[in-house]
N, C-alpha and C. Protein backbone atom coordinates (compact mmCIF):
# COMPACT_ATOMS: atom_id res chain seq x y z
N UNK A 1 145.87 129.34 100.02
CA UNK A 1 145.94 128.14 100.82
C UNK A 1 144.71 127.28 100.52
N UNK A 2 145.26 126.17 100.12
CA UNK A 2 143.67 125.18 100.12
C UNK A 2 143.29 124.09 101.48
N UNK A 3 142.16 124.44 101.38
CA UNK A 3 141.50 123.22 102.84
C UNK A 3 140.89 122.31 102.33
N UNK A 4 140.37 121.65 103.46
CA UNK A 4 139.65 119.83 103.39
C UNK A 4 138.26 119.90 102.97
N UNK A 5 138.29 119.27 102.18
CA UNK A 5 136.64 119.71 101.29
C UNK A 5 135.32 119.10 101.81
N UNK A 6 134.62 119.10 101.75
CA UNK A 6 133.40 118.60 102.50
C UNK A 6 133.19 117.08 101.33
N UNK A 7 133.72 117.24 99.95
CA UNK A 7 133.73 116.03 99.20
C UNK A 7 134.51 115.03 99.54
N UNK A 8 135.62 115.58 100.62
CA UNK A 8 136.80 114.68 100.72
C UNK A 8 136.23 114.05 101.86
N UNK A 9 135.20 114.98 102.43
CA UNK A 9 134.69 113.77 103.96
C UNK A 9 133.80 112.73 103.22
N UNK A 10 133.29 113.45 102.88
CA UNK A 10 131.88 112.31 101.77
C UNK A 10 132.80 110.97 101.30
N UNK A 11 134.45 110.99 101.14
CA UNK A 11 134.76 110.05 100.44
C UNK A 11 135.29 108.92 101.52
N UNK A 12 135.45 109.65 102.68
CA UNK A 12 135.94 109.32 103.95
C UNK A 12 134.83 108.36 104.65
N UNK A 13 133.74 109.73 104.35
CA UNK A 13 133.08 108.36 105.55
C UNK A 13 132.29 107.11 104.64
N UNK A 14 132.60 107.12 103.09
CA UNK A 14 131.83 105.79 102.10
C UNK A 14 133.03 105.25 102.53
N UNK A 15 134.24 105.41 102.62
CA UNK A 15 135.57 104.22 102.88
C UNK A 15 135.74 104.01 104.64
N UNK A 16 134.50 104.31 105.44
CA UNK A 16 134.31 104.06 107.01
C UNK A 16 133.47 102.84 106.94
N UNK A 17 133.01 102.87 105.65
CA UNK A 17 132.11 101.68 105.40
C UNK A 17 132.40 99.99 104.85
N UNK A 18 133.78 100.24 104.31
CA UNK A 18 133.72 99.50 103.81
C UNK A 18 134.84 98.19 104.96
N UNK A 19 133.92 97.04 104.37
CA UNK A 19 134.65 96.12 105.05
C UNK A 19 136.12 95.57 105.07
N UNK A 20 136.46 95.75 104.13
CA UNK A 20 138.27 95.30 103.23
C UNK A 20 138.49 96.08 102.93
N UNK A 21 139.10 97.55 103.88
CA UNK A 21 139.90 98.72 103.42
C UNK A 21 141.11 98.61 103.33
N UNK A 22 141.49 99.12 102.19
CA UNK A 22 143.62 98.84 101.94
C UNK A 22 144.45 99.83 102.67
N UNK A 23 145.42 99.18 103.10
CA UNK A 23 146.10 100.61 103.86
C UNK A 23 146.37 102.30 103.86
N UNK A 24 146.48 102.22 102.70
CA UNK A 24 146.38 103.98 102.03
C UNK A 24 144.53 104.22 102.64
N UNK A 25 143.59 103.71 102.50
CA UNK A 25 142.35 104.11 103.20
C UNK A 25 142.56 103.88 104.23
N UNK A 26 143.13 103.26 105.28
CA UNK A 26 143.19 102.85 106.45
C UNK A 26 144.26 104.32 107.12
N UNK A 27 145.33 104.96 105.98
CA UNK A 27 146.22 105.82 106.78
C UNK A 27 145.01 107.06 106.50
N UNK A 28 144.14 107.11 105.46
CA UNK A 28 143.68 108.62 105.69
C UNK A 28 142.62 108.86 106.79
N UNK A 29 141.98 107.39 106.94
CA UNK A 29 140.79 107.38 107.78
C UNK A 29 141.42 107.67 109.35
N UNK A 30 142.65 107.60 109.66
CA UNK A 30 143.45 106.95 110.59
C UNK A 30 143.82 108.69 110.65
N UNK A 31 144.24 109.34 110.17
CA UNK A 31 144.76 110.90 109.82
C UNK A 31 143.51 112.02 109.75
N UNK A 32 142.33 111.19 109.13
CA UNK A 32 141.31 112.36 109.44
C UNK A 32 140.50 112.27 110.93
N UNK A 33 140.51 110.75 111.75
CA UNK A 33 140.34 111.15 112.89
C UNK A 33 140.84 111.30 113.84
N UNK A 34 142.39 111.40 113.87
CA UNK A 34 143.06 112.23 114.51
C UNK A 34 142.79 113.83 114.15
N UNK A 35 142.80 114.29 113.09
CA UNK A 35 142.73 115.69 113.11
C UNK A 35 141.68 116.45 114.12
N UNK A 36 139.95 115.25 114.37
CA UNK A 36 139.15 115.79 114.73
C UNK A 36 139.41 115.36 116.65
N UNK A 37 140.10 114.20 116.95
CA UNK A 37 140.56 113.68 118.40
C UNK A 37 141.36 114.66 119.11
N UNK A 38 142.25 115.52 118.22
CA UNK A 38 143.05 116.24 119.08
C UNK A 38 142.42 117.19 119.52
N UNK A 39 141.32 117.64 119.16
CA UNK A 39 140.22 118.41 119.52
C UNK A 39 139.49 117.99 120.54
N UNK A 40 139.33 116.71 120.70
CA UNK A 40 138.14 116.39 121.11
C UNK A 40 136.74 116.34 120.76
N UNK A 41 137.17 116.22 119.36
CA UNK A 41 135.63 116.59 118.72
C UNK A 41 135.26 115.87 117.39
N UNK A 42 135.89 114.51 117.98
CA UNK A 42 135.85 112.65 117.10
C UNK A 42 133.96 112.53 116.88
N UNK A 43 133.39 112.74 115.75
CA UNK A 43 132.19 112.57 115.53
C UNK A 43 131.33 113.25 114.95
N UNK A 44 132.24 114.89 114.86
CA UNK A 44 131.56 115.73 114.63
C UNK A 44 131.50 115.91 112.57
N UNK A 45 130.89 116.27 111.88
CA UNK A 45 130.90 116.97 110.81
C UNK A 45 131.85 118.10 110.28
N UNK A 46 132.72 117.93 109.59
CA UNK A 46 133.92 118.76 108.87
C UNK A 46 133.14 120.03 109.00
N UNK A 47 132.18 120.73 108.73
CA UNK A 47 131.16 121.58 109.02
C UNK A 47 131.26 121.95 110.93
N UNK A 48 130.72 121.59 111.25
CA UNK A 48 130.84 121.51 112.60
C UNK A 48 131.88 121.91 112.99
N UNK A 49 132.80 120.81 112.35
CA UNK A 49 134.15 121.18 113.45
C UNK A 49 134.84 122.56 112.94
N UNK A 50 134.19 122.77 111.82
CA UNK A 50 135.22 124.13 110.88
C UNK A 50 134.12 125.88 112.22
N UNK A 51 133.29 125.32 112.32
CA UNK A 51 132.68 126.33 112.91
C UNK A 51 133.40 126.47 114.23
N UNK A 52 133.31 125.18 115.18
CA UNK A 52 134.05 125.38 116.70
C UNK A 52 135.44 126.04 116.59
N UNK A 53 136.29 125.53 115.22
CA UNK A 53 137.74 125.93 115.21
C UNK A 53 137.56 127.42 114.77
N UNK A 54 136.95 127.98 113.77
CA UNK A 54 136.67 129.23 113.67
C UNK A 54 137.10 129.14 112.02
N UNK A 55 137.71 128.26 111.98
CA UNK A 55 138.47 128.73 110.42
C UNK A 55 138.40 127.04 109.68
N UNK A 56 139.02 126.89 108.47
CA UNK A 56 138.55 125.98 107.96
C UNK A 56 140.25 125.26 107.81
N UNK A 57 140.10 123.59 107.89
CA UNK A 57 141.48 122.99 107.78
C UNK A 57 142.02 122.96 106.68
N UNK A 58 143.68 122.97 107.21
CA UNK A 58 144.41 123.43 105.85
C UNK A 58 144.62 121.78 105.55
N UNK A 59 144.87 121.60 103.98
CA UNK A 59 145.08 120.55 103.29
C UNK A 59 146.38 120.17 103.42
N UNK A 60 147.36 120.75 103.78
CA UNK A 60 149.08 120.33 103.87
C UNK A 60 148.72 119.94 105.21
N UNK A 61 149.43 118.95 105.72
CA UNK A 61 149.25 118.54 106.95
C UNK A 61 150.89 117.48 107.58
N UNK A 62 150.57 117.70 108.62
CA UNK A 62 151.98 116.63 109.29
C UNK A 62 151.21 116.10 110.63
N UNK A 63 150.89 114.59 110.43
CA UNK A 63 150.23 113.91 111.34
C UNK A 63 150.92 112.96 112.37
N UNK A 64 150.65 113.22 113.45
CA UNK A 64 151.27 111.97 114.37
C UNK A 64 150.60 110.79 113.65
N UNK A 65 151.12 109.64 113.38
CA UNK A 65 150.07 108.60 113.07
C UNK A 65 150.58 107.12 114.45
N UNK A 66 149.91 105.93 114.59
CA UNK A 66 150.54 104.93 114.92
C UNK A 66 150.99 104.11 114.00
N UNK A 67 151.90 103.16 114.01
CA UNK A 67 152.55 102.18 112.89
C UNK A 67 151.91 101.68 112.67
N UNK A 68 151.83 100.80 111.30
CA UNK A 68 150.41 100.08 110.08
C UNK A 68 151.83 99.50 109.75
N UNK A 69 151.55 98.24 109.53
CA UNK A 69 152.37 97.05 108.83
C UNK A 69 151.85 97.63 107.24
N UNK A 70 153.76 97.78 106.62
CA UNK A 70 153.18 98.36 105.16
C UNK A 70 153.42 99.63 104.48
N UNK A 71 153.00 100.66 105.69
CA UNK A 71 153.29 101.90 105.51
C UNK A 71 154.31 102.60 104.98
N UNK A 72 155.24 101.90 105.30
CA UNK A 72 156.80 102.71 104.87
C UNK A 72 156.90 102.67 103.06
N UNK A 73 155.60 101.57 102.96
CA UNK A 73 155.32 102.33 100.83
C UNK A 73 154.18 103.20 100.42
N UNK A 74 154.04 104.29 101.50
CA UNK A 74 152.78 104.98 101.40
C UNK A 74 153.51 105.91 100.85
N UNK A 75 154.78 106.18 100.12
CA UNK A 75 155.13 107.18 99.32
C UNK A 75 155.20 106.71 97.89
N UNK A 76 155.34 105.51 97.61
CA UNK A 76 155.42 105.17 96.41
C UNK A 76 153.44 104.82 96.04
N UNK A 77 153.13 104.68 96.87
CA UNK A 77 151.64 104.21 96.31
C UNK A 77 150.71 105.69 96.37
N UNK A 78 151.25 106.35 96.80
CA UNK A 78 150.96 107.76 96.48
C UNK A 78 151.38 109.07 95.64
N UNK A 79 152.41 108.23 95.07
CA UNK A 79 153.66 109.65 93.71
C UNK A 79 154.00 110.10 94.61
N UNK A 80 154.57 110.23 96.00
CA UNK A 80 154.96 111.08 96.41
C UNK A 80 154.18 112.24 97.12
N UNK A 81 152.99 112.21 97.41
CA UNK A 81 151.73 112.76 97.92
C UNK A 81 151.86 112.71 99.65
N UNK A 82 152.09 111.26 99.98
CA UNK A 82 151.88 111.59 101.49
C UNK A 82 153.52 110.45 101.78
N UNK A 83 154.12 111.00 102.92
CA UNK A 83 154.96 110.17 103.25
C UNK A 83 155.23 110.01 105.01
N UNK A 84 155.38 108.75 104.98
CA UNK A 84 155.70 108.39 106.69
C UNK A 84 157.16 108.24 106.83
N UNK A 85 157.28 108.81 108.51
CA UNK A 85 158.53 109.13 109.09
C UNK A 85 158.45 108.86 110.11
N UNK A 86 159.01 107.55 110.41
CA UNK A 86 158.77 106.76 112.07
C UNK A 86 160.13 105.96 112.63
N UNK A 87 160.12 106.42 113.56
CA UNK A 87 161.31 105.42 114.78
C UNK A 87 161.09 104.81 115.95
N UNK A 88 161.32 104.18 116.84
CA UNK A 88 160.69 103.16 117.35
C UNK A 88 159.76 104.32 118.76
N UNK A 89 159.59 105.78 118.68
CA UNK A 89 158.95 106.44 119.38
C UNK A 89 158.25 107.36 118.84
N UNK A 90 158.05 107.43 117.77
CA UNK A 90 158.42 108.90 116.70
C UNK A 90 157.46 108.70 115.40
N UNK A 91 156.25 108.65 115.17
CA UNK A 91 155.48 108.07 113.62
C UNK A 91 154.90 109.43 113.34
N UNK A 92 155.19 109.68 112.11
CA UNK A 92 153.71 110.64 111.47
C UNK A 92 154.43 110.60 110.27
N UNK A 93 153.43 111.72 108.95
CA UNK A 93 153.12 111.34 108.01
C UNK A 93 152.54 112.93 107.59
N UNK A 94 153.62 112.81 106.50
CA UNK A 94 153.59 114.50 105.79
C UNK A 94 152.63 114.10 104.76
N UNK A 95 151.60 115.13 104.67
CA UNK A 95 150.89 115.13 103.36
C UNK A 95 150.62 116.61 102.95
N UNK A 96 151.25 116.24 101.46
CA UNK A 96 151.35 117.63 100.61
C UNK A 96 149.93 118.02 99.78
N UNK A 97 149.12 117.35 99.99
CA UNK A 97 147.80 117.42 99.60
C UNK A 97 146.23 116.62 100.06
N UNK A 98 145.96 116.81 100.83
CA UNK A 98 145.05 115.98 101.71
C UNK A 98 143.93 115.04 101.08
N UNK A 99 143.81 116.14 100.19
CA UNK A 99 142.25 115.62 99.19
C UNK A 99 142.54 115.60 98.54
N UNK A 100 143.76 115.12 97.27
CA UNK A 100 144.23 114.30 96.50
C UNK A 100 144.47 113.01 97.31
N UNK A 101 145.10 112.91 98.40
CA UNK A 101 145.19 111.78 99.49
C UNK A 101 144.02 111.08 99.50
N UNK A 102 143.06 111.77 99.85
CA UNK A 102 141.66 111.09 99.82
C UNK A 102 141.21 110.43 98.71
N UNK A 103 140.98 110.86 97.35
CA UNK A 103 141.19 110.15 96.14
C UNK A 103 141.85 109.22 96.32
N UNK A 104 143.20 109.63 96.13
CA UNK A 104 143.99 108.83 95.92
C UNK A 104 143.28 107.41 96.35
N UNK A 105 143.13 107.02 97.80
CA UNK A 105 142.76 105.94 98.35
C UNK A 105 141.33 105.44 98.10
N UNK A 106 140.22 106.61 97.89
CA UNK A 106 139.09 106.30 97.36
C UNK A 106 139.37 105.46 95.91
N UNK A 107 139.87 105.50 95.39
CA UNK A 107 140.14 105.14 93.84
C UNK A 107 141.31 104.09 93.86
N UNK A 108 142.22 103.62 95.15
CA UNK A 108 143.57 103.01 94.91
C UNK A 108 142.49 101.31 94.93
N UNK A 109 143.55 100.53 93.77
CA UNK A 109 142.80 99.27 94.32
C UNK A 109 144.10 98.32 94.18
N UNK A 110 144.50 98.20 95.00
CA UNK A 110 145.40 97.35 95.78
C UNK A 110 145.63 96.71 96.74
């Protein structure tokens, strides 16, 4: 099983920075702090939070997300990497690789 790399936060929080983020950065930034909110523990260090949880996060993931004008081509701007599944009550977003996800958007320029 592979988990969320401490490089993939490093790439996370340089794209927390930036002023004109494109939506694919906007869905992972949007997906990695939910992972740490449902916790209650929005702030903390991938480190940190891997210690409170006991174990370290898995990279396959299925996220509640909210709707982003756009989204419904986050499968084509990803090969097929992460995809959204939403109805007018109902949003999240399968990703078959988290930190290729992260790349992906660190590197997408669109």
């Amino acid at each position: 099983m592979k988990h969320i790399t401490y490089a993939s936060e490093k790439m996370i929080n340089t794209m927390k920075k930036y002023n004109d983020k494109t939506l694919l950065q906007e869905v992972v930034i949007a997906v990695y702090d939910k992972i740490f909110c449902d916790c209650s523990y929005l702030g903390a260090s991938l480190k940190e939070f891997e210690k409170y949880l006991g174990h370290k996060l898995d990279n396959n993931r299925q996220t509640n997300i909210y709707y982003m004008e756009g989204i419904h081509g986050i499968e084509f701007m990803t090969n097929n990497n992460a995809r959204y599944i939403g109805t007018h009550d109902l949003s999240y977003v399968n990703i078959n690789d988290f930190n290729l996800l992260v790349k992906q958007a660190y590197n997408f320029k669109g």
